[in-house]
Protein backbone atom coordinates (compact mmCIF):
# COMPACT_ATOMS: atom_id res chain seq x y z
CA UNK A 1 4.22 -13.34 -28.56
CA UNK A 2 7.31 -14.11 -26.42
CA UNK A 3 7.43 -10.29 -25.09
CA UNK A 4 3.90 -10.55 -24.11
CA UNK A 5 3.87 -12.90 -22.21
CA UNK A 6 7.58 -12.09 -20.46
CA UNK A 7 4.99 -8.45 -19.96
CA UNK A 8 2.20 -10.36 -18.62
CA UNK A 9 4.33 -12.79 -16.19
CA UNK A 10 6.95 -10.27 -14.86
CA UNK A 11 5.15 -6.89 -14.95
CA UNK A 12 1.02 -7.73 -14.25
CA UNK A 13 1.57 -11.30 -12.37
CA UNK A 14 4.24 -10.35 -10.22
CA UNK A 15 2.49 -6.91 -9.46
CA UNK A 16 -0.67 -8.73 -8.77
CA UNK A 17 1.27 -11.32 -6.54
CA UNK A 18 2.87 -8.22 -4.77
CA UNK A 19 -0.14 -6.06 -4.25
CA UNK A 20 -2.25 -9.59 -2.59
CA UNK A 21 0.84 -9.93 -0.23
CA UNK A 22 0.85 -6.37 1.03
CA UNK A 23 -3.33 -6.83 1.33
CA UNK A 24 -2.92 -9.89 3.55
CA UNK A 25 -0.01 -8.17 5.14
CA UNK A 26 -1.52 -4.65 5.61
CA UNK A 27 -5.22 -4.66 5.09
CA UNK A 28 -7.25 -3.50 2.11
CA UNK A 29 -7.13 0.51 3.37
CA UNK A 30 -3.30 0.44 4.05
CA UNK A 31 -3.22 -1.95 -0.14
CA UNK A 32 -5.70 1.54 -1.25
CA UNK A 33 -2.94 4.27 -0.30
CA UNK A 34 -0.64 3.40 -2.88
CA UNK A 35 -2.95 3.94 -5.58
CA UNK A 36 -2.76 7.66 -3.85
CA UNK A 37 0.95 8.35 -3.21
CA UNK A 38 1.84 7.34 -6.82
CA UNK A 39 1.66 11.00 -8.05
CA UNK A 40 3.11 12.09 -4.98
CA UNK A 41 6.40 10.17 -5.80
CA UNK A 42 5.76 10.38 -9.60
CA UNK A 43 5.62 14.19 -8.74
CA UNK A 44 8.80 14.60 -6.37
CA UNK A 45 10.99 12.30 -8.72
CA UNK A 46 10.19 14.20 -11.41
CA UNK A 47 11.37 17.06 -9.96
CA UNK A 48 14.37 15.44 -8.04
CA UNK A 49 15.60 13.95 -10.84
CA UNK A 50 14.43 15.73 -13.93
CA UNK A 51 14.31 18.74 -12.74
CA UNK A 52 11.12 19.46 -13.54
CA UNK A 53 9.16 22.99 -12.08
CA UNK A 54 6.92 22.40 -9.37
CA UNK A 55 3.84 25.39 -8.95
CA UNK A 56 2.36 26.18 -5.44
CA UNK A 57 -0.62 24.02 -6.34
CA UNK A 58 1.05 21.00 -7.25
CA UNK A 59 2.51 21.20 -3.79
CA UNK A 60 -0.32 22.10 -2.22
CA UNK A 61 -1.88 18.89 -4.11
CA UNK A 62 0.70 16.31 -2.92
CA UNK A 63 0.33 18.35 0.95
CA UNK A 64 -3.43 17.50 0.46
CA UNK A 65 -2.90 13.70 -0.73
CA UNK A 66 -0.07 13.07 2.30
CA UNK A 67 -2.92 14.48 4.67
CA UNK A 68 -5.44 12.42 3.90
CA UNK A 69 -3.37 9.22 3.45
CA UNK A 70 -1.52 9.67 6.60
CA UNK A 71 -4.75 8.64 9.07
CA UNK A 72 -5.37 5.64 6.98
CA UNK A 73 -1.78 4.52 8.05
CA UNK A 74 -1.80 5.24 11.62
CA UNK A 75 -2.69 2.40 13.45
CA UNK A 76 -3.26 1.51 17.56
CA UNK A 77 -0.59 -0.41 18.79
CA UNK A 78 -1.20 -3.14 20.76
CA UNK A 79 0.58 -5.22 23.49
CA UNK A 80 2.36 -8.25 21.45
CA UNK A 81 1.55 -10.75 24.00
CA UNK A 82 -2.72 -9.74 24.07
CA UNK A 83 -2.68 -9.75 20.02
CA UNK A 84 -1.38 -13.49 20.20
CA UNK A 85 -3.52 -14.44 22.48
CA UNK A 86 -6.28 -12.49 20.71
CA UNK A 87 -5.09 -14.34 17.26
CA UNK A 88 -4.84 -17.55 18.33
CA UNK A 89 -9.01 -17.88 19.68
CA UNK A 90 -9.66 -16.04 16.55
CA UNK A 91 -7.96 -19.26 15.01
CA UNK A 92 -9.22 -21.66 17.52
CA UNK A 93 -13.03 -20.43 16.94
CA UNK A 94 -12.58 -20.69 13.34
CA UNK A 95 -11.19 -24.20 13.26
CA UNK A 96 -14.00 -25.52 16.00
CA UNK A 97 -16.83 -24.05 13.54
CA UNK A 98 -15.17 -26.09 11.04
């Protein structure tokens, strides 16, 4: 009973803690491309480290995943000064509906 719930506090509450963070921090979309890269990096350590074979397709796979999770990360920068200003009447609106 002890190890599950040392299992259930440090690996699926701290995990879930971490993955609501980087959603607040990053956005749903950015939070979603992890879910994707996770073979990619299961993949490449696998063969960094194990020394595992890697076929044509299973590079061609992870060149397919990194291609379509790149766009989701590219983002428009904006001027810091505008994107204050721009937060801070998001803010004021929301507390004058209140």
């Amino acid at each position: 009973m002890i190890a599950v719930v040392i299992l259930g506090i440090f690996g699926t509450g701290f995990t879930f803690a971490l993955n609501y963070r980087l959603i607040a921090d990053e956005g749903a979309t950015n939070a979603a491309t992890v879910g994707c890269l996770l073979p990619v990096v299961s993949i490449a350590i696998g063969a960094l480290v194990l020394d595992k074979a890697l076929a044509f397709r299973t590079v061609a796979g992870m060149v397919v995943v990194l291609a379509g999770a790149g766009p989701a990360r590219w983002q428009k920068r904006t001027n810091s000064a505008s994107s204050l200003v721009t937060a801070g009447q998001a803010v004021g609106s929301r507390t004058a509906v209140r």
